[in-house]
Protein backbone atom coordinates (compact mmCIF):
# COMPACT_ATOMS: atom_id res chain seq x y z
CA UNK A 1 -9.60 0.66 5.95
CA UNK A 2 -11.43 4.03 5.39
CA UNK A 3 -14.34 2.55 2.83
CA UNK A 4 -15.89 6.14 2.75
CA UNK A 5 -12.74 6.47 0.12
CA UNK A 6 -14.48 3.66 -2.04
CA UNK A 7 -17.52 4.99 -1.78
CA UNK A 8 -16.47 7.96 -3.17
CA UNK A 9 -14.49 6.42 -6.12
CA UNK A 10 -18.31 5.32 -6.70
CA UNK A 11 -19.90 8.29 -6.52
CA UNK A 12 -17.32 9.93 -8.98
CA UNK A 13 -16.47 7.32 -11.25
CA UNK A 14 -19.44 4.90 -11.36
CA UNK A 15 -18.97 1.81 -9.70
CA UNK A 16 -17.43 -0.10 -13.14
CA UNK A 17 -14.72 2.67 -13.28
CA UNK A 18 -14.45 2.65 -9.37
CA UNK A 19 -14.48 -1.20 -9.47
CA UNK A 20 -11.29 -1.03 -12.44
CA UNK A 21 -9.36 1.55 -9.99
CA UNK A 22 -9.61 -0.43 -6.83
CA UNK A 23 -8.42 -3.88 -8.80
CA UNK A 24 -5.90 -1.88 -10.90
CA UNK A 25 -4.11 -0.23 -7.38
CA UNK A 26 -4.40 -3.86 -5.72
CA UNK A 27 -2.55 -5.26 -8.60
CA UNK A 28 0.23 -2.33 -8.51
CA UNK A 29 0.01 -2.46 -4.52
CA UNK A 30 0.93 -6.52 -4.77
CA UNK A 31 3.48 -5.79 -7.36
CA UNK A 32 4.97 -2.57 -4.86
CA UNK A 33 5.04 -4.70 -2.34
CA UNK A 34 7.24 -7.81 -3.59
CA UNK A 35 9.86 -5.10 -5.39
CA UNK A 36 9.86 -3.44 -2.05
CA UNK A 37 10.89 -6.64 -0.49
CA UNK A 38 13.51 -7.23 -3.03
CA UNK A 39 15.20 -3.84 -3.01
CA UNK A 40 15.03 -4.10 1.20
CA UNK A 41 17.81 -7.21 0.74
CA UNK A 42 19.53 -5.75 -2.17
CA UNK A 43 18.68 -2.69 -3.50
CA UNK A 44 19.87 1.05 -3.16
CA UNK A 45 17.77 2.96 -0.27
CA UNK A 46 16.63 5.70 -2.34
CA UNK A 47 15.06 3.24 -4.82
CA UNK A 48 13.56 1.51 -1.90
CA UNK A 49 12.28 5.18 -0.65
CA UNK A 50 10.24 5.78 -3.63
CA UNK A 51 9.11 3.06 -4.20
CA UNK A 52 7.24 3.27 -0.24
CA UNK A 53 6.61 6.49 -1.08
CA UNK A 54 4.31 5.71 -3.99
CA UNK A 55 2.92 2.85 -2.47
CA UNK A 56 1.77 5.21 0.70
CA UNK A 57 0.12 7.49 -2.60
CA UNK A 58 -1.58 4.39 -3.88
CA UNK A 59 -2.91 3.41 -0.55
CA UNK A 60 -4.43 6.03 0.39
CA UNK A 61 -6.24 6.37 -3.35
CA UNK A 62 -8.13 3.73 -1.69
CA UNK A 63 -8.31 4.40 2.02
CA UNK A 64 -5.62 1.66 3.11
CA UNK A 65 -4.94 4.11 5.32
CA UNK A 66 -3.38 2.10 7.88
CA UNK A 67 -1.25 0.74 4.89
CA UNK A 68 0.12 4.36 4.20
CA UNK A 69 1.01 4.97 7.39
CA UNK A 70 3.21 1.94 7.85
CA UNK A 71 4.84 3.04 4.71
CA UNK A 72 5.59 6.00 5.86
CA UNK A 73 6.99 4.40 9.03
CA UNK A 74 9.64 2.38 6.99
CA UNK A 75 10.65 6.00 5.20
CA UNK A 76 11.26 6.96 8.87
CA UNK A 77 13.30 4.75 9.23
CA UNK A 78 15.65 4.91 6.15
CA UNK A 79 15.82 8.96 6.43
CA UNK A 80 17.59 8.02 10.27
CA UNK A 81 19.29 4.80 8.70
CA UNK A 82 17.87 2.76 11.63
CA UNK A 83 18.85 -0.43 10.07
CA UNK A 84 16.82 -2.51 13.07
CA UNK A 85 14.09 -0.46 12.65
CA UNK A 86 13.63 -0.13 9.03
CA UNK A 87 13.71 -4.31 9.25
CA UNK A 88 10.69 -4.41 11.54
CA UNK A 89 9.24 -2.15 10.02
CA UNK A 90 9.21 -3.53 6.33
CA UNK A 91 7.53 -6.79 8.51
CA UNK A 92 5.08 -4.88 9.32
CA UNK A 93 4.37 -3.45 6.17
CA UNK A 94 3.85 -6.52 4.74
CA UNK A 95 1.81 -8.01 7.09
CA UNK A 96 -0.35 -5.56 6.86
CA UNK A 97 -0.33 -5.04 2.83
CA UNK A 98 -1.28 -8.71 3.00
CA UNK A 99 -4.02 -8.38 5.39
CA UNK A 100 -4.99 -5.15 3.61
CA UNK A 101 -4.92 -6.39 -0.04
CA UNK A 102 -7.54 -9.85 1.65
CA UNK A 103 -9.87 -7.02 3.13
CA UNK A 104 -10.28 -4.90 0.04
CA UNK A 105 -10.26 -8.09 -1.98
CA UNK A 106 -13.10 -9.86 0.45
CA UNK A 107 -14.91 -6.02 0.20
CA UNK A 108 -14.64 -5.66 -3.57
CA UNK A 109 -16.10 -9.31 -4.28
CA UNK A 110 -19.48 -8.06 -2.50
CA UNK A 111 -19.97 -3.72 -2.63
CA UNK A 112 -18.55 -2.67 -5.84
């Protein structure tokens, strides 16, 4: 987690506005997340593709950088239709938008 990024959501927006971005993107990051999950076992690639795609925009709004990268890693792995791949790699992405969404959340509760 790059917290410099929160830091400077609070030196541009105030820390109420800053405080009302981080808990709106961790709502639509949660939200991303589960419809990611869905599409993964039923829906169309593509959708699937932008959907990681704007996650990967949302996480790095807020320095889940880590988060964004792993996103990107499961768009890897669509664009070469690595099947095996893509279905590790969606584990890992949400093991670590889970762990992710606690840290901001266990951040946010105390420095915003």
């Amino acid at each position: 987690m790059n917290t410099a990024q929160i830091e400077t959501l609070c030196c541009d927006l105030g820390p109420n506005a800053a405080e009302d971005v981080v808990c709106r993107a961790m709502e639509e990051l949660a939200q991303r997340l589960c419809i990611i999950q869905r599409q993964a076992s039923a829906g169309p690639q593509e959708d699937m593709h932008k959907g990681l795609k704007a996650l990967a925009a949302i996480a790095d709004q807020i320095g889940l950088c880590t988060l964004s990268r792993v996103a990107h890693d499961v768009m890897t792995c669509i664009e070469y239709g690595d099947r095996v791949a893509e279905a590790a790699t969606l584990a890992r992405l949400t093991r670590t938008g889970e762990r992710s969404l606690t840290e901001l959340w266990d951040i946010s509760a105390f420095s915003l």
